[in-house]
PDB file of N, CA and C in Angstrom:
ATOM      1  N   UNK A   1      -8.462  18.826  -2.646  1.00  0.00           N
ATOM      2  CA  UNK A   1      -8.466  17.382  -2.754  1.00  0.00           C
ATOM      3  C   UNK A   1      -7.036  16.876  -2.556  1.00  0.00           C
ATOM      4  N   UNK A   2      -6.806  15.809  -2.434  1.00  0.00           N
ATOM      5  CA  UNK A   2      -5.591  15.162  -2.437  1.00  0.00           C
ATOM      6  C   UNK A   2      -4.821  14.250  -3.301  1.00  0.00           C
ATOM      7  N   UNK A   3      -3.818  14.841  -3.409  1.00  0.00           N
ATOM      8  CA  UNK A   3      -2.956  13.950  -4.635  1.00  0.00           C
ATOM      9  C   UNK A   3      -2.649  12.986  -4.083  1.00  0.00           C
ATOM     10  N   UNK A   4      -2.251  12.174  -5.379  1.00  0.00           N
ATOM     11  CA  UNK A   4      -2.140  10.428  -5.473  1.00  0.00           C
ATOM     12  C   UNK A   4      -1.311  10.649  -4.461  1.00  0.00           C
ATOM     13  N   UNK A   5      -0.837   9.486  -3.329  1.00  0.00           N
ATOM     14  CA  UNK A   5      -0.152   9.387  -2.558  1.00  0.00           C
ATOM     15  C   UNK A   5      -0.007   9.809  -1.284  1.00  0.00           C
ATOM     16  N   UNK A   6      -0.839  10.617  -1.016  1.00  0.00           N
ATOM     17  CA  UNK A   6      -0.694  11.801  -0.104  1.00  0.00           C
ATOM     18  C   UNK A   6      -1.330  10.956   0.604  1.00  0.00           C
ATOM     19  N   UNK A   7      -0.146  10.810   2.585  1.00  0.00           N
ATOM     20  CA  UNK A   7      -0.781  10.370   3.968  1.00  0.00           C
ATOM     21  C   UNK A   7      -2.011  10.824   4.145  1.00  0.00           C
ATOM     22  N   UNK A   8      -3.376  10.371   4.761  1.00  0.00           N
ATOM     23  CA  UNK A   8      -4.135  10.823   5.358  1.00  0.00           C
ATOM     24  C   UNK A   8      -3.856  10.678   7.182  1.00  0.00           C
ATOM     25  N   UNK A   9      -4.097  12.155   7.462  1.00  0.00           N
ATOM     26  CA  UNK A   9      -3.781  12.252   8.831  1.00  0.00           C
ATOM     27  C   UNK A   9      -4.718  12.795   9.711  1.00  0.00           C
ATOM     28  N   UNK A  10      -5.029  13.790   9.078  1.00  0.00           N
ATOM     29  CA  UNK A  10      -6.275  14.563   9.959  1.00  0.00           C
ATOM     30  C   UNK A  10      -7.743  13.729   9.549  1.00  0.00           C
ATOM     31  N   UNK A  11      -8.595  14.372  10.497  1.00  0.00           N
ATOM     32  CA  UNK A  11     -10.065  13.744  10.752  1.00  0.00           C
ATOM     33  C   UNK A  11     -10.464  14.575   9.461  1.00  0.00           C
ATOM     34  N   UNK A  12     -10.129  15.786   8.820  1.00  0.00           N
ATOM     35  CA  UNK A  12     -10.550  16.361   7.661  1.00  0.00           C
ATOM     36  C   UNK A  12     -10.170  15.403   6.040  1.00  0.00           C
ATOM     37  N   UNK A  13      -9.233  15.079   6.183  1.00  0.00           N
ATOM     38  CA  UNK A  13      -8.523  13.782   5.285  1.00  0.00           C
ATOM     39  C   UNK A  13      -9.339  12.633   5.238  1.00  0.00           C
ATOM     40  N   UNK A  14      -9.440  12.067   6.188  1.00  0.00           N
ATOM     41  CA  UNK A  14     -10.827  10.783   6.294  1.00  0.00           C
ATOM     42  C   UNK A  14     -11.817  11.141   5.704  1.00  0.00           C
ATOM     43  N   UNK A  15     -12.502  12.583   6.400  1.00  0.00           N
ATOM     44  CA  UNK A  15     -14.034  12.927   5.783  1.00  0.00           C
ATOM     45  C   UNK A  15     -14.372  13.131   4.493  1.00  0.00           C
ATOM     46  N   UNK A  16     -13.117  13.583   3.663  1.00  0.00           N
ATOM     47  CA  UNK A  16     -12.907  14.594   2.196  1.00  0.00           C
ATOM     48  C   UNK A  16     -13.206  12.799   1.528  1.00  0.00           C
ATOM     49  N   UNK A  17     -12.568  11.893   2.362  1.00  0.00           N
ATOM     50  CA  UNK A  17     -12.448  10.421   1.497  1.00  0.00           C
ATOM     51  C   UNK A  17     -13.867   9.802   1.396  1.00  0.00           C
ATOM     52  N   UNK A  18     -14.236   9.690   2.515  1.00  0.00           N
ATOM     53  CA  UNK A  18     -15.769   9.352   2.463  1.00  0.00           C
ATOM     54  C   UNK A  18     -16.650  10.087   2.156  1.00  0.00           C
ATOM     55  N   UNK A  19     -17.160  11.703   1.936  1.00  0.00           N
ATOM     56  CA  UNK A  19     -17.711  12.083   1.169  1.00  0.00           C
ATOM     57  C   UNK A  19     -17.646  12.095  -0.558  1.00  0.00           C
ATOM     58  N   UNK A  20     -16.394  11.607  -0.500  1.00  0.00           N
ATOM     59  CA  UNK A  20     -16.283  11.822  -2.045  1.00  0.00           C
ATOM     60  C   UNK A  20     -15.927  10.690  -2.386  1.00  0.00           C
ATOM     61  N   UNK A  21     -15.528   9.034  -1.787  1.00  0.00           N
ATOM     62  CA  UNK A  21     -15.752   7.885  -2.416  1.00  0.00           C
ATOM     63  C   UNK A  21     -14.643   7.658  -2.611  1.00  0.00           C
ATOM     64  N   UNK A  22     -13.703   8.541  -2.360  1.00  0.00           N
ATOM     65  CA  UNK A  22     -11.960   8.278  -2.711  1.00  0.00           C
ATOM     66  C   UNK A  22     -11.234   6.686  -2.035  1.00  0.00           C
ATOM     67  N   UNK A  23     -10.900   6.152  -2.640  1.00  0.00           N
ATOM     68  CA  UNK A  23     -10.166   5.210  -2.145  1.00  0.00           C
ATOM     69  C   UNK A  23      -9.111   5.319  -1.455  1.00  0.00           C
ATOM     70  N   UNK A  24      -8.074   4.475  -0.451  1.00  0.00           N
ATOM     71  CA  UNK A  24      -7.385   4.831   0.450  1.00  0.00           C
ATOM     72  C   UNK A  24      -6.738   3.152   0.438  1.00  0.00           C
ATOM     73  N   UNK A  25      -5.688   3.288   0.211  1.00  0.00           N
ATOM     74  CA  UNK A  25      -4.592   2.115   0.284  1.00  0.00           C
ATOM     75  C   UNK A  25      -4.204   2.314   1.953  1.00  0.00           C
ATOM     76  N   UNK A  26      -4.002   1.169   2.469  1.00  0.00           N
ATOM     77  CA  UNK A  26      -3.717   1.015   3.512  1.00  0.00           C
ATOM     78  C   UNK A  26      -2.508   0.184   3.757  1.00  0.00           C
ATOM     79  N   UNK A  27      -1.645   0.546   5.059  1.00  0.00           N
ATOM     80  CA  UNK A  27       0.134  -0.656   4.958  1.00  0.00           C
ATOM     81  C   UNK A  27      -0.258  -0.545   6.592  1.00  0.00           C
ATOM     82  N   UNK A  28       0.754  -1.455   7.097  1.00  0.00           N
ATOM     83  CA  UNK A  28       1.093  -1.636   8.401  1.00  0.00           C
ATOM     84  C   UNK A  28       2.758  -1.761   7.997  1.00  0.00           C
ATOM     85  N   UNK A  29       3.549  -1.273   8.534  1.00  0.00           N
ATOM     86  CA  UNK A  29       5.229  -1.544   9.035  1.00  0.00           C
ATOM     87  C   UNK A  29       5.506  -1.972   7.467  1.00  0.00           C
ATOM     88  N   UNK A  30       5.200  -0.865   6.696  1.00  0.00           N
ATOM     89  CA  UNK A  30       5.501  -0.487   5.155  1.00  0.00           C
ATOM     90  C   UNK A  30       4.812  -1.533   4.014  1.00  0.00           C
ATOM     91  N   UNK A  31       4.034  -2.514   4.865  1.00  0.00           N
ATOM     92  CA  UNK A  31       3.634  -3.705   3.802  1.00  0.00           C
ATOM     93  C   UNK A  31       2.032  -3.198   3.600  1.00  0.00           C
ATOM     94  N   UNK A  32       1.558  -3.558   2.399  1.00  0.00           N
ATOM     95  CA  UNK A  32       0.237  -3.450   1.886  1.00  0.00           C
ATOM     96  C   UNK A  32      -0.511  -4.475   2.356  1.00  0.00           C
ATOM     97  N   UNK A  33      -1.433  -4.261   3.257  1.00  0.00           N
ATOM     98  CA  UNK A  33      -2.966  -4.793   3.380  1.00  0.00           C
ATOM     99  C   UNK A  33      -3.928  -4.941   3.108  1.00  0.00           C
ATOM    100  N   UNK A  34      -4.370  -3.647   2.476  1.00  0.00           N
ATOM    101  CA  UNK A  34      -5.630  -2.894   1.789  1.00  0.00           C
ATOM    102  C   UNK A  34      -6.113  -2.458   0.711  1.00  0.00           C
ATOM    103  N   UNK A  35      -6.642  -2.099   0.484  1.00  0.00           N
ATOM    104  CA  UNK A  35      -7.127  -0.677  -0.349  1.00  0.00           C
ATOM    105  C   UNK A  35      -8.888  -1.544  -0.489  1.00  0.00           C
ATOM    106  N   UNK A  36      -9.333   0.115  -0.602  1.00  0.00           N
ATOM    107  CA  UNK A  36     -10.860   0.219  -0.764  1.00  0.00           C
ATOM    108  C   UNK A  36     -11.300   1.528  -0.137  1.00  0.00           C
ATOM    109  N   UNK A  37     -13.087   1.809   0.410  1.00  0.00           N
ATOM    110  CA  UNK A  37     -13.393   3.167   0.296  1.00  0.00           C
ATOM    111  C   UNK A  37     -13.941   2.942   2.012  1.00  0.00           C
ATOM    112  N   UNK A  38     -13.963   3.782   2.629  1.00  0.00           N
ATOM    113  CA  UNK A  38     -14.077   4.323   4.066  1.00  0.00           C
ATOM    114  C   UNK A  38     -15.337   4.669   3.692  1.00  0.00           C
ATOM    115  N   UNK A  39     -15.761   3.815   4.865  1.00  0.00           N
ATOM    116  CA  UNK A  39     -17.400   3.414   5.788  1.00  0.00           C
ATOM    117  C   UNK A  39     -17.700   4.091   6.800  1.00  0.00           C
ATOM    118  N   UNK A  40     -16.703   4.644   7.387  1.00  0.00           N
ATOM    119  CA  UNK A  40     -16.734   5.489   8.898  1.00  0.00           C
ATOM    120  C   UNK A  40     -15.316   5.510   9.146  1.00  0.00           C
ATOM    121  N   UNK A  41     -15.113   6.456  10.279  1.00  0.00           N
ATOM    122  CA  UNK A  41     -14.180   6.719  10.797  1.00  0.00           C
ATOM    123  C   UNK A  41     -14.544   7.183  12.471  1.00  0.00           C
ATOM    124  N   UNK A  42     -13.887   7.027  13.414  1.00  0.00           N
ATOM    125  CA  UNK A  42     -13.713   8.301  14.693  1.00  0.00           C
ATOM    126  C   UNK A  42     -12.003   8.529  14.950  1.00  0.00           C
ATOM    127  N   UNK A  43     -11.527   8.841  16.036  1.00  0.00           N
ATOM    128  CA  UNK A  43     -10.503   9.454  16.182  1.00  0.00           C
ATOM    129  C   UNK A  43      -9.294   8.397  17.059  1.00  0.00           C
ATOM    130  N   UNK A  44      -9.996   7.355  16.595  1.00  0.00           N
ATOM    131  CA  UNK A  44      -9.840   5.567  16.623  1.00  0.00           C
ATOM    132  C   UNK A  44      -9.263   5.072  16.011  1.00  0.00           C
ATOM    133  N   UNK A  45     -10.153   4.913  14.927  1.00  0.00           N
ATOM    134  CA  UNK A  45     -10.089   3.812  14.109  1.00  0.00           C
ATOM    135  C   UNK A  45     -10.558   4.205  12.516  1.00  0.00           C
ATOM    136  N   UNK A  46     -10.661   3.506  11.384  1.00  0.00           N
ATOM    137  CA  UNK A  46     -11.234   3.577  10.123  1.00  0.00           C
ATOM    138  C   UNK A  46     -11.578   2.255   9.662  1.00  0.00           C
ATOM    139  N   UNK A  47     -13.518   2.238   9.322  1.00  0.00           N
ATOM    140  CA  UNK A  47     -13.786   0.947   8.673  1.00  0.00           C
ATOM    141  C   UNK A  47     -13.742   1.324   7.197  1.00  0.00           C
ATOM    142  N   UNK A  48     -12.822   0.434   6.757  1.00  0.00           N
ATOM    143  CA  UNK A  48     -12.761  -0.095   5.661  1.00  0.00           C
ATOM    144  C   UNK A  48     -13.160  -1.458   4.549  1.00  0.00           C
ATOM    145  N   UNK A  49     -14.502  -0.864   4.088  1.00  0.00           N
ATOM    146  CA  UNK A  49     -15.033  -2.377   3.845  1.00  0.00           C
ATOM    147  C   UNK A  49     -15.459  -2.936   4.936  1.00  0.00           C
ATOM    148  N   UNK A  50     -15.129  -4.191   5.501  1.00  0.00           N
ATOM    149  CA  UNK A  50     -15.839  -4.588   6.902  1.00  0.00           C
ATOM    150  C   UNK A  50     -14.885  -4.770   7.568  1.00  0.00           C
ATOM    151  N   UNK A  51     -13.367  -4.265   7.613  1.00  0.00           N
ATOM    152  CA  UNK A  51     -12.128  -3.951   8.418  1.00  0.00           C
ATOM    153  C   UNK A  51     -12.439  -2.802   8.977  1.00  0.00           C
ATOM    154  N   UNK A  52     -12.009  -3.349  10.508  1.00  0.00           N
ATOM    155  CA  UNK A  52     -11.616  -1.829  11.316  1.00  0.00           C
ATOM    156  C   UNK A  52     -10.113  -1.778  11.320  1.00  0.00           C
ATOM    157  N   UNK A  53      -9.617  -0.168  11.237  1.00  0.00           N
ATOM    158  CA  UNK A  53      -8.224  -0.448  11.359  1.00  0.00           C
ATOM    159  C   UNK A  53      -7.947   0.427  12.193  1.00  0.00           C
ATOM    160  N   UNK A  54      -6.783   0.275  13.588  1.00  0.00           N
ATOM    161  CA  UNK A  54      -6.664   1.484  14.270  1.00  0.00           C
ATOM    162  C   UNK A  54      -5.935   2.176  13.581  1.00  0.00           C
ATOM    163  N   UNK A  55      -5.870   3.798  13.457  1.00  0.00           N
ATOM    164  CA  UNK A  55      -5.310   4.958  12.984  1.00  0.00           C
ATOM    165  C   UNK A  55      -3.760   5.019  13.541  1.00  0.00           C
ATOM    166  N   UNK A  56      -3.483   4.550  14.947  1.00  0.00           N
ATOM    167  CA  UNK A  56      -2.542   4.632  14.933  1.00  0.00           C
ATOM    168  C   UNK A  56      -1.302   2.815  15.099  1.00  0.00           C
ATOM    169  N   UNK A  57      -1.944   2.126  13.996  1.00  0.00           N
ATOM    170  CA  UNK A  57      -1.097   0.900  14.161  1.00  0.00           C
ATOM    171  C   UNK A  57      -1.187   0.484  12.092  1.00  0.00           C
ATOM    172  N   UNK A  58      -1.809   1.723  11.857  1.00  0.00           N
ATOM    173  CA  UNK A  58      -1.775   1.478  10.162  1.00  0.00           C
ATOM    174  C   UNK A  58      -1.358   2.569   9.840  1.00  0.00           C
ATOM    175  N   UNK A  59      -0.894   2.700   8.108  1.00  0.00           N
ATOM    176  CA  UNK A  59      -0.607   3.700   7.377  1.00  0.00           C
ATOM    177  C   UNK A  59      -1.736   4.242   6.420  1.00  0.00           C
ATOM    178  N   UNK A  60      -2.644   5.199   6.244  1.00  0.00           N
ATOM    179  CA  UNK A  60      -3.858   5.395   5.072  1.00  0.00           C
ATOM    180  C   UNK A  60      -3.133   6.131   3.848  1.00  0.00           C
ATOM    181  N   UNK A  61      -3.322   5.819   3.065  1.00  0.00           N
ATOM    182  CA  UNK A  61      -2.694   6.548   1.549  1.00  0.00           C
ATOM    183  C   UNK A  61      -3.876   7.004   0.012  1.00  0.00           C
ATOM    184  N   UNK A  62      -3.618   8.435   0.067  1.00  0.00           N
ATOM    185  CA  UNK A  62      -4.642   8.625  -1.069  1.00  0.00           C
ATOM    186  C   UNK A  62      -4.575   8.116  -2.702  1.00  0.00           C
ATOM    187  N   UNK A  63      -5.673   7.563  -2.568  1.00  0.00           N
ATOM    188  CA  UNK A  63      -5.607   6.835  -4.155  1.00  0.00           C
ATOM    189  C   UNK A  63      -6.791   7.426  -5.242  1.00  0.00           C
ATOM    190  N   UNK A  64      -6.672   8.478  -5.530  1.00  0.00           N
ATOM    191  CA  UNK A  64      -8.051   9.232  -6.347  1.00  0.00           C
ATOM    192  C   UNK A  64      -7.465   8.170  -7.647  1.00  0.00           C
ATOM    193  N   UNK A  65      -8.821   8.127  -8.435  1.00  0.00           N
ATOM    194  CA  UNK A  65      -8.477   7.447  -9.389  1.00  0.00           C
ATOM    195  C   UNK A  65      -8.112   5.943  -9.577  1.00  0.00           C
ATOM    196  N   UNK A  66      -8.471   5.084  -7.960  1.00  0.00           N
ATOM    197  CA  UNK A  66      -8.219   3.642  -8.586  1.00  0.00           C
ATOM    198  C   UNK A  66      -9.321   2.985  -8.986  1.00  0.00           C
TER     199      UNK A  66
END
């Protein structure tokens, strides 16, 4: 599993989040946008809630426990 804080990067990181309900804080250019639990993913993008976000124009951050 992944500790508090820890980047999600790989497509294995996304999946571990959405099978298990983990929440995921999200930033763009170090500022906070987000947080909530992943709806889907591909090698794209991540919906969050009813946000799509591209993977590579955001930051995902593990939040077990919010």
């Amino acid at each position: 599993m992944h500790a508090f804080g820890s980047e999600l990067t790989q497509d294995s990181h996304f999946q571990d989040h959405l099978e298990h309900a983990i929440p995921v804080q999200i930033y763009r250019q170090g500022i906070h946008v987000d947080i909530g639990w992943i709806k889907d993913y591909d090698k794209h993008a991540v919906l969050v809630g009813d946000t799509l976000y591209r993977r590579k124009s955001y930051i995902f951050i593990s939040r077990p426990g919010y």
